[in-house]
N, C-alpha and C. Protein backbone atom coordinates (compact mmCIF):
# COMPACT_ATOMS: atom_id res chain seq x y z
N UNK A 1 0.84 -1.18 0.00
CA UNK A 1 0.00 0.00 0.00
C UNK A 1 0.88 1.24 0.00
N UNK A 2 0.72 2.04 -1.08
CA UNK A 2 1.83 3.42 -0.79
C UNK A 2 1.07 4.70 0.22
N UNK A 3 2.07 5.12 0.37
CA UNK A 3 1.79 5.95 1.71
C UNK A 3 1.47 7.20 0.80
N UNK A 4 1.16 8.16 1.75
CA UNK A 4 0.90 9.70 1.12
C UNK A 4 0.90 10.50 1.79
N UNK A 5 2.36 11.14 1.14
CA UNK A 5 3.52 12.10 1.86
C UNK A 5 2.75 13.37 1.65
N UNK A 6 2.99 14.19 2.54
CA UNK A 6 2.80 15.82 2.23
C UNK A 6 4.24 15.99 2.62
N UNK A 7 4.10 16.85 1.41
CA UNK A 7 6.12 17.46 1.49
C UNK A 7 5.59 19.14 1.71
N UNK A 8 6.73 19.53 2.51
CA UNK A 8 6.58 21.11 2.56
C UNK A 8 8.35 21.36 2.58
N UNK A 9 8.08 22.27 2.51
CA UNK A 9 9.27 23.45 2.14
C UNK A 9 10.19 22.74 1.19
N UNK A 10 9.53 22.57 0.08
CA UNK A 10 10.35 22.19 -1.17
C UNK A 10 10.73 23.09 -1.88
N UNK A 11 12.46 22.71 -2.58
CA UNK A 11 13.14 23.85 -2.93
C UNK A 11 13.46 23.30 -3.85
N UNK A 12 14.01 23.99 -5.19
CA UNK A 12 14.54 23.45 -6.27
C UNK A 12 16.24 23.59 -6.52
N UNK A 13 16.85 22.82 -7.07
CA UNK A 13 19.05 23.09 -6.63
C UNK A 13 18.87 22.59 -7.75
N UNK A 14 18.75 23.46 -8.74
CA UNK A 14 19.45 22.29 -10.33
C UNK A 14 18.17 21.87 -10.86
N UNK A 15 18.84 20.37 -10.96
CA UNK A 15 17.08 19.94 -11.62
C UNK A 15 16.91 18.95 -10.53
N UNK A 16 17.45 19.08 -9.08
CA UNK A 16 16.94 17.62 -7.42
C UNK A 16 16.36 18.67 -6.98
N UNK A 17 15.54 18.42 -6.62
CA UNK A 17 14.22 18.63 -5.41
C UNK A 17 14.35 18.50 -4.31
N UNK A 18 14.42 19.35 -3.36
CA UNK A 18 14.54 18.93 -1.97
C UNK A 18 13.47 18.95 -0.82
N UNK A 19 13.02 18.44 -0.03
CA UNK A 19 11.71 18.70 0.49
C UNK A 19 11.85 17.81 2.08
N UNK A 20 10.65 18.13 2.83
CA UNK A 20 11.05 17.80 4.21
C UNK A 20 9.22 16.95 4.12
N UNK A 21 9.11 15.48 4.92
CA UNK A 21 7.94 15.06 5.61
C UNK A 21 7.95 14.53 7.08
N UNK A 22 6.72 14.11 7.21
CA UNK A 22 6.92 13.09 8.20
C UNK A 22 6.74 11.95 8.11
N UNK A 23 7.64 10.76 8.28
CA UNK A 23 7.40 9.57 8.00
C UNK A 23 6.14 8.84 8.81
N UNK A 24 6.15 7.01 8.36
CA UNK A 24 5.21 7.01 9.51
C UNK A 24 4.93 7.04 10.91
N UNK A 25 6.47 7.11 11.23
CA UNK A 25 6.38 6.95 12.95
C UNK A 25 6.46 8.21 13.23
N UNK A 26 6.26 9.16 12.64
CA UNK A 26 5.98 10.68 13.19
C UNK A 26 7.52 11.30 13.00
N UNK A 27 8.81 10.98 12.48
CA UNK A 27 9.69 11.57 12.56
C UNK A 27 9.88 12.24 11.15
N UNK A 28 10.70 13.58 11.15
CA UNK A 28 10.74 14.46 10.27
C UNK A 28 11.94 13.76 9.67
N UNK A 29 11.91 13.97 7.86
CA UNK A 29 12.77 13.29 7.23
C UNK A 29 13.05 14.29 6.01
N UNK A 30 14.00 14.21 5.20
CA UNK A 30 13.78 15.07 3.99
C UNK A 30 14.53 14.27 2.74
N UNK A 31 14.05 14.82 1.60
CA UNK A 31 14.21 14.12 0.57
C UNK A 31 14.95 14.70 -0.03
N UNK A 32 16.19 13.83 -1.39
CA UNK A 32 16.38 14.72 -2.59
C UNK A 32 16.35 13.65 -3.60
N UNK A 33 15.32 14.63 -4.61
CA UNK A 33 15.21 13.82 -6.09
C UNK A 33 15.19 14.30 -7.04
N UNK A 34 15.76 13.81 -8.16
CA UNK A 34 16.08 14.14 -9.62
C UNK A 34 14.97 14.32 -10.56
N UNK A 35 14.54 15.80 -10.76
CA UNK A 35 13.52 15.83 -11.61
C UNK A 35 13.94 15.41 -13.05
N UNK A 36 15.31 15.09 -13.81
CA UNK A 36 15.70 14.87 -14.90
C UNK A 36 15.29 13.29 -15.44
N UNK A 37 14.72 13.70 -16.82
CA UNK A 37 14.02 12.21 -17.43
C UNK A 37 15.02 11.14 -17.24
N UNK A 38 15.12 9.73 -16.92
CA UNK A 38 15.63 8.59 -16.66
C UNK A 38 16.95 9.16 -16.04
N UNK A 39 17.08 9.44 -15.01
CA UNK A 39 18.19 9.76 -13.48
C UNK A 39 18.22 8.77 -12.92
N UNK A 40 16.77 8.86 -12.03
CA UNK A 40 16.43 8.05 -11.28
C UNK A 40 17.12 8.25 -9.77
N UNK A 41 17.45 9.19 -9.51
CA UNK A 41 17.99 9.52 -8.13
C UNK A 41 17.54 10.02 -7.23
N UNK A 42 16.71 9.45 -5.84
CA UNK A 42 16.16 9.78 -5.00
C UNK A 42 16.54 9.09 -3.62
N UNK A 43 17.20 10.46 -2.37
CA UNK A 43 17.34 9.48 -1.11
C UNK A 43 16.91 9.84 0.05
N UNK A 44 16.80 9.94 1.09
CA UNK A 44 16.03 10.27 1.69
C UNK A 44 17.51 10.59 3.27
N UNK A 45 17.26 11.45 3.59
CA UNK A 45 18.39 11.70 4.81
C UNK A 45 17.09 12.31 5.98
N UNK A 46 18.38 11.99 7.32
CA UNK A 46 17.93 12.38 8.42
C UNK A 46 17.91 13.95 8.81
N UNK A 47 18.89 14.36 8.08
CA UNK A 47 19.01 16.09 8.09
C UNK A 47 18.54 16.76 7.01
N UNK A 48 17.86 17.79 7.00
CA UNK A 48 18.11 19.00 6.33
C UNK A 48 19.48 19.15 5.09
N UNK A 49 20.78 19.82 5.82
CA UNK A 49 21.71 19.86 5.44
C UNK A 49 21.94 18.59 4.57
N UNK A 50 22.17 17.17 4.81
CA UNK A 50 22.50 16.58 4.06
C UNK A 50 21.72 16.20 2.67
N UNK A 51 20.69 16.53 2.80
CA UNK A 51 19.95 16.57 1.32
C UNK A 51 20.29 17.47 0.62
N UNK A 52 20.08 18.61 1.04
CA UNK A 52 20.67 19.80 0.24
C UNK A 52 22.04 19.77 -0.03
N UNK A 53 22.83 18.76 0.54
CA UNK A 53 24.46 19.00 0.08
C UNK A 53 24.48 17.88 -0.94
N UNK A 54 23.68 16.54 -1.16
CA UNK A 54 23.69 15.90 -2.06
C UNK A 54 22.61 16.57 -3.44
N UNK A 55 21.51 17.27 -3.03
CA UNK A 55 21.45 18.32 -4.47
C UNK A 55 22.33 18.84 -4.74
N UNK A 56 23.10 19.36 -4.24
CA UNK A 56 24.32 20.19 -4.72
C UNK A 56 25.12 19.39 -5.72
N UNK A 57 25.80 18.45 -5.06
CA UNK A 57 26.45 17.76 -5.64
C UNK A 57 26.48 16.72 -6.60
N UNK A 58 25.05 16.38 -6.99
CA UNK A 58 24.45 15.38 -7.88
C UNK A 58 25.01 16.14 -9.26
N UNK A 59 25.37 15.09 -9.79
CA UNK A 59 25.26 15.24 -11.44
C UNK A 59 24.44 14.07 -12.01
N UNK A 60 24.09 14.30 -13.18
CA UNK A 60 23.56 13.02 -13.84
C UNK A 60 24.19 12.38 -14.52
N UNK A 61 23.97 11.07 -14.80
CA UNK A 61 25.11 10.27 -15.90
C UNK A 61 24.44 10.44 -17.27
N UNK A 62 22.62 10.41 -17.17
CA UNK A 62 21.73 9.98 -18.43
C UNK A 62 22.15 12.02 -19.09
N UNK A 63 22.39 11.21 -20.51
CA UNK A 63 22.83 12.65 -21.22
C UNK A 63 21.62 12.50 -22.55
């Protein structure tokens, strides 16, 4: 069964997405994912900071 996230304070770095929810056990989590066609890169960190430092640093391989 998929869950259904509300993301807030989503920001855009490039073409990764960064955004903050709450999972299901109530803890705050944040995301970064690759809006670019076949990437496929999405991970999910415990901080803030570390999502936004892997938007930063993402490149894509698909050209």
């Amino acid at each position: 069964m998929s869950t259904n996230r509300r993301f807030r304070r989503v920001v855009r770095i490039g073409p990764v997405q960064v955004a903050t929810y709450n999972d299901n056990r109530g803890h705050e989590k944040h995301t970064a994912a690759c809006t670019a066609p076949r990437c496929g890169f999405s991970t999910d960190y415990d901080s803030r900071a570390a999502a936004e430092l892997a938007a930063r640093t993402h490149r894509c391989r698909v050209r």
